[in-house]
N, C-alpha and C. Protein backbone atom coordinates (compact mmCIF):
# COMPACT_ATOMS: atom_id res chain seq x y z
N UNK A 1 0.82 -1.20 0.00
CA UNK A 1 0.00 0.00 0.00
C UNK A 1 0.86 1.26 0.00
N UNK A 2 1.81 1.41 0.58
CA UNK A 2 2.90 2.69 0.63
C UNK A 2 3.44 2.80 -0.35
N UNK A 3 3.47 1.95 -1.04
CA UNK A 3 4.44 1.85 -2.61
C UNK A 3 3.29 2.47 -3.39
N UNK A 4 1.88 2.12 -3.11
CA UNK A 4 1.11 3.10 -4.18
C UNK A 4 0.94 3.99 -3.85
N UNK A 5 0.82 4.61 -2.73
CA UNK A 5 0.70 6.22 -1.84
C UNK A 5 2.11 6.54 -2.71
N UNK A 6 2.90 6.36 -2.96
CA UNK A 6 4.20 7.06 -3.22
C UNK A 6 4.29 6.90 -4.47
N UNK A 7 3.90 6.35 -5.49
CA UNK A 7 3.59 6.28 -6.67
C UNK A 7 2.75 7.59 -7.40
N UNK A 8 1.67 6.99 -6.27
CA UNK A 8 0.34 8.14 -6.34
C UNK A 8 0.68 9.67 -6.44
N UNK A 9 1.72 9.77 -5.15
CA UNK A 9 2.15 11.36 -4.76
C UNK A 9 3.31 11.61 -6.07
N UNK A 10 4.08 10.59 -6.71
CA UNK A 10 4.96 11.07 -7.77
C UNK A 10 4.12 11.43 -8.72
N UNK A 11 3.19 10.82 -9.38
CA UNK A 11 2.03 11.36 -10.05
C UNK A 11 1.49 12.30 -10.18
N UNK A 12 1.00 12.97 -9.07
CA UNK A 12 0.34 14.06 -8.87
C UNK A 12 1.20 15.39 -9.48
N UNK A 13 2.05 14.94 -8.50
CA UNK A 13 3.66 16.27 -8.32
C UNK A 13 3.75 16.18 -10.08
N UNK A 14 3.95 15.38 -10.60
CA UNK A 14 4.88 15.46 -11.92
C UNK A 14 3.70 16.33 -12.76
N UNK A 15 2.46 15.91 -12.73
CA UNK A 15 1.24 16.56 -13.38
C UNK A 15 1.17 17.76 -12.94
N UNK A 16 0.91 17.94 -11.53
CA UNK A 16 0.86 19.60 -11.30
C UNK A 16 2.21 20.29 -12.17
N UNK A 17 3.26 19.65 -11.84
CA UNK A 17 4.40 20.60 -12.49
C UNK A 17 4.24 21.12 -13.84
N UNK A 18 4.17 20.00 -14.54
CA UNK A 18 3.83 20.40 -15.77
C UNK A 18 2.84 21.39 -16.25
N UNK A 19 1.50 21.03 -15.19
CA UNK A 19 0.59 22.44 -15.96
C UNK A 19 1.58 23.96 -15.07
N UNK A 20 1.87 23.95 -14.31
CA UNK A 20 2.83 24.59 -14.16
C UNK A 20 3.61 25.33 -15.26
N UNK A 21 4.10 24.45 -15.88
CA UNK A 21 5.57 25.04 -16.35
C UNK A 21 4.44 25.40 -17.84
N UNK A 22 3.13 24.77 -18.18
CA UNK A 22 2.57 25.19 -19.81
C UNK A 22 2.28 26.85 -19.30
N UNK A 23 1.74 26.65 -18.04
CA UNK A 23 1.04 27.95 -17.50
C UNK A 23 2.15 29.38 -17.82
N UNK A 24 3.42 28.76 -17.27
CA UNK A 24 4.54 30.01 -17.31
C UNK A 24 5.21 30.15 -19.24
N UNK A 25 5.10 29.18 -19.78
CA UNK A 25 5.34 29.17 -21.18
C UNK A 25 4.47 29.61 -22.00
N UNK A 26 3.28 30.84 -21.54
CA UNK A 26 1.77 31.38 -22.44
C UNK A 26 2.57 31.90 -23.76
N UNK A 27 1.88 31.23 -24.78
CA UNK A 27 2.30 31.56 -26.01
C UNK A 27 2.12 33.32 -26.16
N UNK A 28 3.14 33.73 -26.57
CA UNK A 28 2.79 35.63 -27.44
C UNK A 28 2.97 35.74 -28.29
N UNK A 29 2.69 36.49 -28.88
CA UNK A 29 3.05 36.53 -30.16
C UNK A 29 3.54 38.63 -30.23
N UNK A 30 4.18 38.96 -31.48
CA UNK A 30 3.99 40.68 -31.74
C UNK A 30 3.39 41.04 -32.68
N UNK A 31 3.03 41.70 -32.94
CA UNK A 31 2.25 42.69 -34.35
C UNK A 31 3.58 42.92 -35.22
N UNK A 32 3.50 42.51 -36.56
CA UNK A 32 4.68 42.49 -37.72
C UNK A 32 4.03 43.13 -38.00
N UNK A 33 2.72 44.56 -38.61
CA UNK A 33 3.01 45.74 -39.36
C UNK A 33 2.56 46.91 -38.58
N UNK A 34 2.40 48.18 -39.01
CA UNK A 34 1.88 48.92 -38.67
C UNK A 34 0.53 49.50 -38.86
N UNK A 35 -0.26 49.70 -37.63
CA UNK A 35 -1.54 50.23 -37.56
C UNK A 35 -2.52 48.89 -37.99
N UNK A 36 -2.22 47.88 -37.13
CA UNK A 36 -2.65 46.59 -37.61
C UNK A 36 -3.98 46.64 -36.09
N UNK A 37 -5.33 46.17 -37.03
CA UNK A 37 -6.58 46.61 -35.90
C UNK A 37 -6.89 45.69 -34.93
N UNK A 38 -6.91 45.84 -33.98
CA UNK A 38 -7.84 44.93 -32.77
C UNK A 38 -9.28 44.79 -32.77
N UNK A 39 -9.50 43.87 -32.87
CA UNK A 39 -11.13 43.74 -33.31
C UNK A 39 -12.04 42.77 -31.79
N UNK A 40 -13.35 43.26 -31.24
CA UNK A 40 -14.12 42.99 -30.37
C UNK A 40 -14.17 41.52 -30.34
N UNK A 41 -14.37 40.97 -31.77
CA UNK A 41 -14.46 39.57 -32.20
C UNK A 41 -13.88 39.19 -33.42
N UNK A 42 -13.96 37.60 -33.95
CA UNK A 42 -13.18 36.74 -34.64
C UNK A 42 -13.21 37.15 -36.17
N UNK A 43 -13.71 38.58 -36.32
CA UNK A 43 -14.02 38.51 -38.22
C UNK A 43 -13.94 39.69 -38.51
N UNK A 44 -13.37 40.12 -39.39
CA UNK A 44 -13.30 41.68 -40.32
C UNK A 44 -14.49 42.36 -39.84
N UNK A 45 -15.53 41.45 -40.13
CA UNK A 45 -17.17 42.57 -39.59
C UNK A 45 -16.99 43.13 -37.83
N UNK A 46 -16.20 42.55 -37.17
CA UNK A 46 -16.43 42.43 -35.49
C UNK A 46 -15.74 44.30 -35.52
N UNK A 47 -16.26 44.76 -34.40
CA UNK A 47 -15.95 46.18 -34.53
C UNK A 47 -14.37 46.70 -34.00
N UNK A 48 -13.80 47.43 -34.62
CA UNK A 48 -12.41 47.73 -34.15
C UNK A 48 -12.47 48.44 -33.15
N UNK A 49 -11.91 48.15 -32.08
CA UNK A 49 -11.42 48.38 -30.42
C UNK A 49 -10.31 48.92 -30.70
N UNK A 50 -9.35 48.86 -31.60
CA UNK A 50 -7.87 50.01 -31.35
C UNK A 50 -6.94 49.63 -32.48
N UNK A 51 -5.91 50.32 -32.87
CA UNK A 51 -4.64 50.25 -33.47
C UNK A 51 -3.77 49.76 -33.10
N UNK A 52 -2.77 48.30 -33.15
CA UNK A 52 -1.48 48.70 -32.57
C UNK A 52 -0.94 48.91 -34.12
N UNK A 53 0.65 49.23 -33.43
CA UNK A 53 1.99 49.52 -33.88
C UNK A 53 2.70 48.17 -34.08
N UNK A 54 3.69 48.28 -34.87
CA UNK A 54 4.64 47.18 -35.22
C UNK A 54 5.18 46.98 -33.92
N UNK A 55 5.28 45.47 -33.79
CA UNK A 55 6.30 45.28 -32.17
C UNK A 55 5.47 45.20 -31.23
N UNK A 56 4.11 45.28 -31.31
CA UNK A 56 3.56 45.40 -30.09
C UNK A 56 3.51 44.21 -29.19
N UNK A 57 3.77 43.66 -28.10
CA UNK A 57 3.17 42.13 -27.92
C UNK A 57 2.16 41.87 -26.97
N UNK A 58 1.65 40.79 -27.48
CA UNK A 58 0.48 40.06 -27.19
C UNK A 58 0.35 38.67 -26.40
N UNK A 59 -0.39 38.44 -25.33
CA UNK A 59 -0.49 37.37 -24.47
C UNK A 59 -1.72 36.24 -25.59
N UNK A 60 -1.19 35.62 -26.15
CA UNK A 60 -2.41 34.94 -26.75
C UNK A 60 -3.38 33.91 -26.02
N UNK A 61 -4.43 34.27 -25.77
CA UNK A 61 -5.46 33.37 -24.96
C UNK A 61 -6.39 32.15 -25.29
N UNK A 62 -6.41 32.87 -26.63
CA UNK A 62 -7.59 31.47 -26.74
C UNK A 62 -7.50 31.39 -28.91
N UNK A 63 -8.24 30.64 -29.87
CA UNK A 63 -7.86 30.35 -31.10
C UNK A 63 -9.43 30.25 -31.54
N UNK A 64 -9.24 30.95 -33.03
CA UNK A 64 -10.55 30.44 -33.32
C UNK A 64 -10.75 30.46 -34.88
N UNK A 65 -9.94 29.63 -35.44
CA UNK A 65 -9.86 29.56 -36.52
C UNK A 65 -8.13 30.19 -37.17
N UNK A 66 -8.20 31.42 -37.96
CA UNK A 66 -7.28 32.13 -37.82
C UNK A 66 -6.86 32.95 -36.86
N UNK A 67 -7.73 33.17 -36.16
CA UNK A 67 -7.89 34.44 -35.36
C UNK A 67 -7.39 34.17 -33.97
N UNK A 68 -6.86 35.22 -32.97
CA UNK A 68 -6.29 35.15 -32.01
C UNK A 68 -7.13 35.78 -31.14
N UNK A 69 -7.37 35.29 -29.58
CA UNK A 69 -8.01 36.27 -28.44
C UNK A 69 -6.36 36.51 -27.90
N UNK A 70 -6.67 37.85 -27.69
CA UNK A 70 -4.93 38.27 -27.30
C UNK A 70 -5.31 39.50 -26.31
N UNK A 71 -4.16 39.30 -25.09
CA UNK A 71 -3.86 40.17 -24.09
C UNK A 71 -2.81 40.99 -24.22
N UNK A 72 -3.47 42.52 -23.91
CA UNK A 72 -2.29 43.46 -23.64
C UNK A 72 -1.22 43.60 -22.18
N UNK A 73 0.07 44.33 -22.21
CA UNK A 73 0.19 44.84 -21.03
C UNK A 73 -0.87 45.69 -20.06
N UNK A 74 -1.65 46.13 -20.82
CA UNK A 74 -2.60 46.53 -19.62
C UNK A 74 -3.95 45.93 -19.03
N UNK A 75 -3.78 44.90 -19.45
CA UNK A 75 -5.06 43.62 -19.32
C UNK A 75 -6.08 43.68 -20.36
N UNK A 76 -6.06 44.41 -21.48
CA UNK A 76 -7.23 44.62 -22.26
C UNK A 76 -7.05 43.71 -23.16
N UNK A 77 -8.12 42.95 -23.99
CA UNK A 77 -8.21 41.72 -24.98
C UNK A 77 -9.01 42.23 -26.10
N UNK A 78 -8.67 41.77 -26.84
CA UNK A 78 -9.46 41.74 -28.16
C UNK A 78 -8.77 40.51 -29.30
N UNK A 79 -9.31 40.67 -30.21
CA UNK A 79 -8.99 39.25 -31.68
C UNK A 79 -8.05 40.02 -32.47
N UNK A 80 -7.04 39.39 -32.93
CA UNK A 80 -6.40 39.75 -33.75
C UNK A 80 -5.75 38.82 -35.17
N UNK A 81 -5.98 38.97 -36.30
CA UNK A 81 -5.37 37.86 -36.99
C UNK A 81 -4.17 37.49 -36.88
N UNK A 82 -4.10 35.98 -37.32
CA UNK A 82 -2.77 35.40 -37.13
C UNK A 82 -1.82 35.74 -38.08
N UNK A 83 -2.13 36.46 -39.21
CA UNK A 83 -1.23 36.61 -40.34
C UNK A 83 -0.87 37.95 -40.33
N UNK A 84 -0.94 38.83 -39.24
CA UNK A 84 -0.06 39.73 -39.19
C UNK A 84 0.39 40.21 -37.65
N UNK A 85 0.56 38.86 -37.06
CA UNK A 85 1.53 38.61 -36.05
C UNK A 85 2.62 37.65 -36.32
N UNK A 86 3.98 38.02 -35.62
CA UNK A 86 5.34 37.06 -35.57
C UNK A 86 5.51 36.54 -34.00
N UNK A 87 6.97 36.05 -33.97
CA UNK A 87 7.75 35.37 -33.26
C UNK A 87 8.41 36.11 -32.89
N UNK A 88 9.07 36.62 -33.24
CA UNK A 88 10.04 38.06 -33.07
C UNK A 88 9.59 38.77 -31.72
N UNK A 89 10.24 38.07 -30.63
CA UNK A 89 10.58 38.65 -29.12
C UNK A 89 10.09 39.96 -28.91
N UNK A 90 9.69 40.90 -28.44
CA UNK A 90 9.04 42.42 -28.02
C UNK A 90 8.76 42.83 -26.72
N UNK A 91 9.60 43.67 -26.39
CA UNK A 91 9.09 44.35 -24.96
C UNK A 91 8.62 45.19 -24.98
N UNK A 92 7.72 46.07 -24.08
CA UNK A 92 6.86 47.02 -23.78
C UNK A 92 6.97 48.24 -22.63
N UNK A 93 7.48 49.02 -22.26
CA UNK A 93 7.78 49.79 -21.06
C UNK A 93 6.64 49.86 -20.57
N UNK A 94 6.34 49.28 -19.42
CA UNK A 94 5.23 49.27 -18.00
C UNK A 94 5.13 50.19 -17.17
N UNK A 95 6.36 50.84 -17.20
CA UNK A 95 6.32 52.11 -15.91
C UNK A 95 6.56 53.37 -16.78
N UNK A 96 6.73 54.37 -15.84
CA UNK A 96 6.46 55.76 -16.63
C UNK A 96 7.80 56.42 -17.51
N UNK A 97 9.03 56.17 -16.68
CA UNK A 97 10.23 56.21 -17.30
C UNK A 97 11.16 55.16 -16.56
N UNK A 98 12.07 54.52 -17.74
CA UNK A 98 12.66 53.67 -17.60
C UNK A 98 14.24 54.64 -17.90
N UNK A 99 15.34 54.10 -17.44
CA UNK A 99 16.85 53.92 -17.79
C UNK A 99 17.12 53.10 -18.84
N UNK A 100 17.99 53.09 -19.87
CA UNK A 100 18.30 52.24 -20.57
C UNK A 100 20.13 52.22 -20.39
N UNK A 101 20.46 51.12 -20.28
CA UNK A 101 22.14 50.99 -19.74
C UNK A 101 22.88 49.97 -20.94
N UNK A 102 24.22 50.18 -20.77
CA UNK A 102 25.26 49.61 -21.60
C UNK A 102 25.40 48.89 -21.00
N UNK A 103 25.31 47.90 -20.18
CA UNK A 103 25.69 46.78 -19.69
C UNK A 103 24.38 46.27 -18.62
N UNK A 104 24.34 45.02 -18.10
CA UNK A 104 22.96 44.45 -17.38
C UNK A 104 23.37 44.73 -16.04
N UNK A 105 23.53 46.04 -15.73
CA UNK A 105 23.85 46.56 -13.98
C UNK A 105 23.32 47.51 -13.79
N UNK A 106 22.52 47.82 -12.57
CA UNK A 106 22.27 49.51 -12.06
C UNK A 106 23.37 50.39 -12.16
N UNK A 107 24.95 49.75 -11.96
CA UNK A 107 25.48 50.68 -11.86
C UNK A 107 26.53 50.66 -13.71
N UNK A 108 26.05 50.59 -14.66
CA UNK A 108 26.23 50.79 -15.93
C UNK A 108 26.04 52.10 -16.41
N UNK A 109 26.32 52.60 -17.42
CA UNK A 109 25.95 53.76 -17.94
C UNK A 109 24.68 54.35 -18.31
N UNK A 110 24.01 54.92 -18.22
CA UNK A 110 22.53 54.93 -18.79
C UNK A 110 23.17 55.79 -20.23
N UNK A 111 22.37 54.83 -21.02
CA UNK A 111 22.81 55.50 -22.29
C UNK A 111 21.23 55.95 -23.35
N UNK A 112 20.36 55.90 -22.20
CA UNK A 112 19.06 55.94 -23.30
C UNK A 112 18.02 56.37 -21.96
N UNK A 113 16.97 56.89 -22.44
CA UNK A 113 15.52 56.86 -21.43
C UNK A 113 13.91 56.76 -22.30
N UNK A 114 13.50 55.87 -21.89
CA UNK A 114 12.41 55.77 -22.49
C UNK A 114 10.93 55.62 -21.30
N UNK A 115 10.04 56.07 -22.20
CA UNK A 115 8.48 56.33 -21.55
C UNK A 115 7.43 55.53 -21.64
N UNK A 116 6.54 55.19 -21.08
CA UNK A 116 5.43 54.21 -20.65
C UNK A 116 4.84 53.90 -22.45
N UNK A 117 4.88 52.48 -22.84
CA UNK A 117 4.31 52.23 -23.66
C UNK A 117 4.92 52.37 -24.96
N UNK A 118 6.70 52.38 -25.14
CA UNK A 118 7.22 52.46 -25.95
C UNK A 118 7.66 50.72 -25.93
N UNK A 119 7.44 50.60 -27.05
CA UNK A 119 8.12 49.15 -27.40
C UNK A 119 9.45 48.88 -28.41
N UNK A 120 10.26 47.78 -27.52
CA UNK A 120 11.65 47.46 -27.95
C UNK A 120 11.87 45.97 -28.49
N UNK A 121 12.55 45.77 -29.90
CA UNK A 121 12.60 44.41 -30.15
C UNK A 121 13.76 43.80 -28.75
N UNK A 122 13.13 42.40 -28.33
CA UNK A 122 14.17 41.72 -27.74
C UNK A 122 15.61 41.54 -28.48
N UNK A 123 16.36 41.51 -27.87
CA UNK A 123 17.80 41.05 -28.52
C UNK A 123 18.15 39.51 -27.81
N UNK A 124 17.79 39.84 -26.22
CA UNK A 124 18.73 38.54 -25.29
C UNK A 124 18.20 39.11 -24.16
N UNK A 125 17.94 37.82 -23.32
CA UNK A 125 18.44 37.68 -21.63
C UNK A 125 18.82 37.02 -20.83
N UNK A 126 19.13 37.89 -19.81
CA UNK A 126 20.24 37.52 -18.92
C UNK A 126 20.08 38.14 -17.58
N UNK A 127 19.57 37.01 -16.67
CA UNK A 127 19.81 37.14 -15.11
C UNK A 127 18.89 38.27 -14.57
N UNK A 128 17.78 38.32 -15.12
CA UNK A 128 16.79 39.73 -14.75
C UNK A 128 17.10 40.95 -15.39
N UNK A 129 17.77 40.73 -16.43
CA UNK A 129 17.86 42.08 -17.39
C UNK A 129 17.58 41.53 -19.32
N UNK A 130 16.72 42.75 -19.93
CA UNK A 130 16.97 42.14 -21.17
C UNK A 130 17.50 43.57 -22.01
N UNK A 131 18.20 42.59 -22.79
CA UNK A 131 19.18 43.79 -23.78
C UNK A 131 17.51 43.92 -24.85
N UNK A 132 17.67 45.25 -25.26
CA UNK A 132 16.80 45.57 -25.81
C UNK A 132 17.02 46.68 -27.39
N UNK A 133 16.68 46.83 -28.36
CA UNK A 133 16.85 47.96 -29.24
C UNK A 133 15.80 48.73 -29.77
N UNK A 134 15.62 49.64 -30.16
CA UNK A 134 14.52 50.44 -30.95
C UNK A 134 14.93 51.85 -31.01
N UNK A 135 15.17 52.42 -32.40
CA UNK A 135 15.49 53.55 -33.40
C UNK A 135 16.90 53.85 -33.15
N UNK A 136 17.43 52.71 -32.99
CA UNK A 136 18.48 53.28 -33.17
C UNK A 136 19.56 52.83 -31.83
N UNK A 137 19.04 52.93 -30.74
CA UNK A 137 19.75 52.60 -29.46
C UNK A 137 19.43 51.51 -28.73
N UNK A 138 20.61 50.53 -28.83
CA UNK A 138 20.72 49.40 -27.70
C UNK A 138 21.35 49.69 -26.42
N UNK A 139 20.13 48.68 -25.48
CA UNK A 139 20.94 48.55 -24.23
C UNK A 139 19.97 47.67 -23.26
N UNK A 140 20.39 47.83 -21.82
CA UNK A 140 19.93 46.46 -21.04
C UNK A 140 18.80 47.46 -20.06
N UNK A 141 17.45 46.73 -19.95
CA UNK A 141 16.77 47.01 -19.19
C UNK A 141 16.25 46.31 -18.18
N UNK A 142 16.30 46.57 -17.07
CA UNK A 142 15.35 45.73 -15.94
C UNK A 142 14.67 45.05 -16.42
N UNK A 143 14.71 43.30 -16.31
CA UNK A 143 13.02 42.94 -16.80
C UNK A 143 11.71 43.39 -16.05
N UNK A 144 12.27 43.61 -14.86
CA UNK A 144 10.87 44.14 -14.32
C UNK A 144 10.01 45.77 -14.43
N UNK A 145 11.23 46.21 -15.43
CA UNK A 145 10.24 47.27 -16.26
C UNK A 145 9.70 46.96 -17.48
N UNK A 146 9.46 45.92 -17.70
CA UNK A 146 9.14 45.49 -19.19
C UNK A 146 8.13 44.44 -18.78
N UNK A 147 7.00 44.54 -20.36
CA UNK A 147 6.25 43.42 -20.08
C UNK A 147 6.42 42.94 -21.81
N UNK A 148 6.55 41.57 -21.82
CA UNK A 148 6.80 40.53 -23.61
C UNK A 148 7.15 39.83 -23.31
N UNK A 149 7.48 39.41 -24.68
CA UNK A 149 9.09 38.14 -24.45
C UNK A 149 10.18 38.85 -25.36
């Protein structure tokens, strides 16, 4: 009987982990063009809710055909098609002004500053910082001022 109690409990553990680890792996996706529309629902007719920008990224929630239910950094959802979203990594500035640095340290150079809701292609990360670029200037930002992948 203890051999199946302990069987039982490896079971469990290995299952919880896993939805675990699908839970922390939520697919995103970014917006590949510009002024590409967010729509209420799954079809050209469904009414447009907003614009993004190239780069923007998206928490994808749910599928419905082509179409994506997708989350913003600021919790708001709407559908978006699948054929003019990528793979291509994207961060988002969350707070009001950020530092941008030459190296992944507080005490690095700040070589850039950027404002709430500007978005940066990913480059790389590393250890709670991600190197980041957009118009022109690279450098490493807090991940915890950023929301993407």
């Amino acid at each position: 009987m203890k051999k199946k109690s302990t069987c039982l409990i490896l079971l469990l553990t290995v299952a919880l982990l896993t939805l675990h680890a699908a839970a922390a792996l939520a697919e995103m996706v970014a917006v590949r063009n510009e002024d590409v529309n967010m729509r209420s629902g799954p079809s050209t007719s469904s009414k447009v809710l907003w614009r993004l920008g190239q780069g923007f990224p998206l928490k994808v929630l749910k599928r419905s055909g082509q179409w994506l239910q997708v989350r913003d950094f600021e919790g708001s959802s709407g559908w978006i098609h699948k054929s003019v979203t990528g793979k291509q990594g994207h961060m988002i500035v969350k707070k009001r002004k950020i530092n941008i640095r030459s190296a992944p340290s507080t005490r690095s150079k700040i070589v850039a500053k950027a404002g709430y809701g500007v978005v940066f292609k990913t480059l790389e990360k590393k250890k709670g910082w991600v190197k980041v670029r957009q118009d022109g200037v690279t450098g490493w930002v807090s991940s915890s001022l950023l929301w993407g992948f």
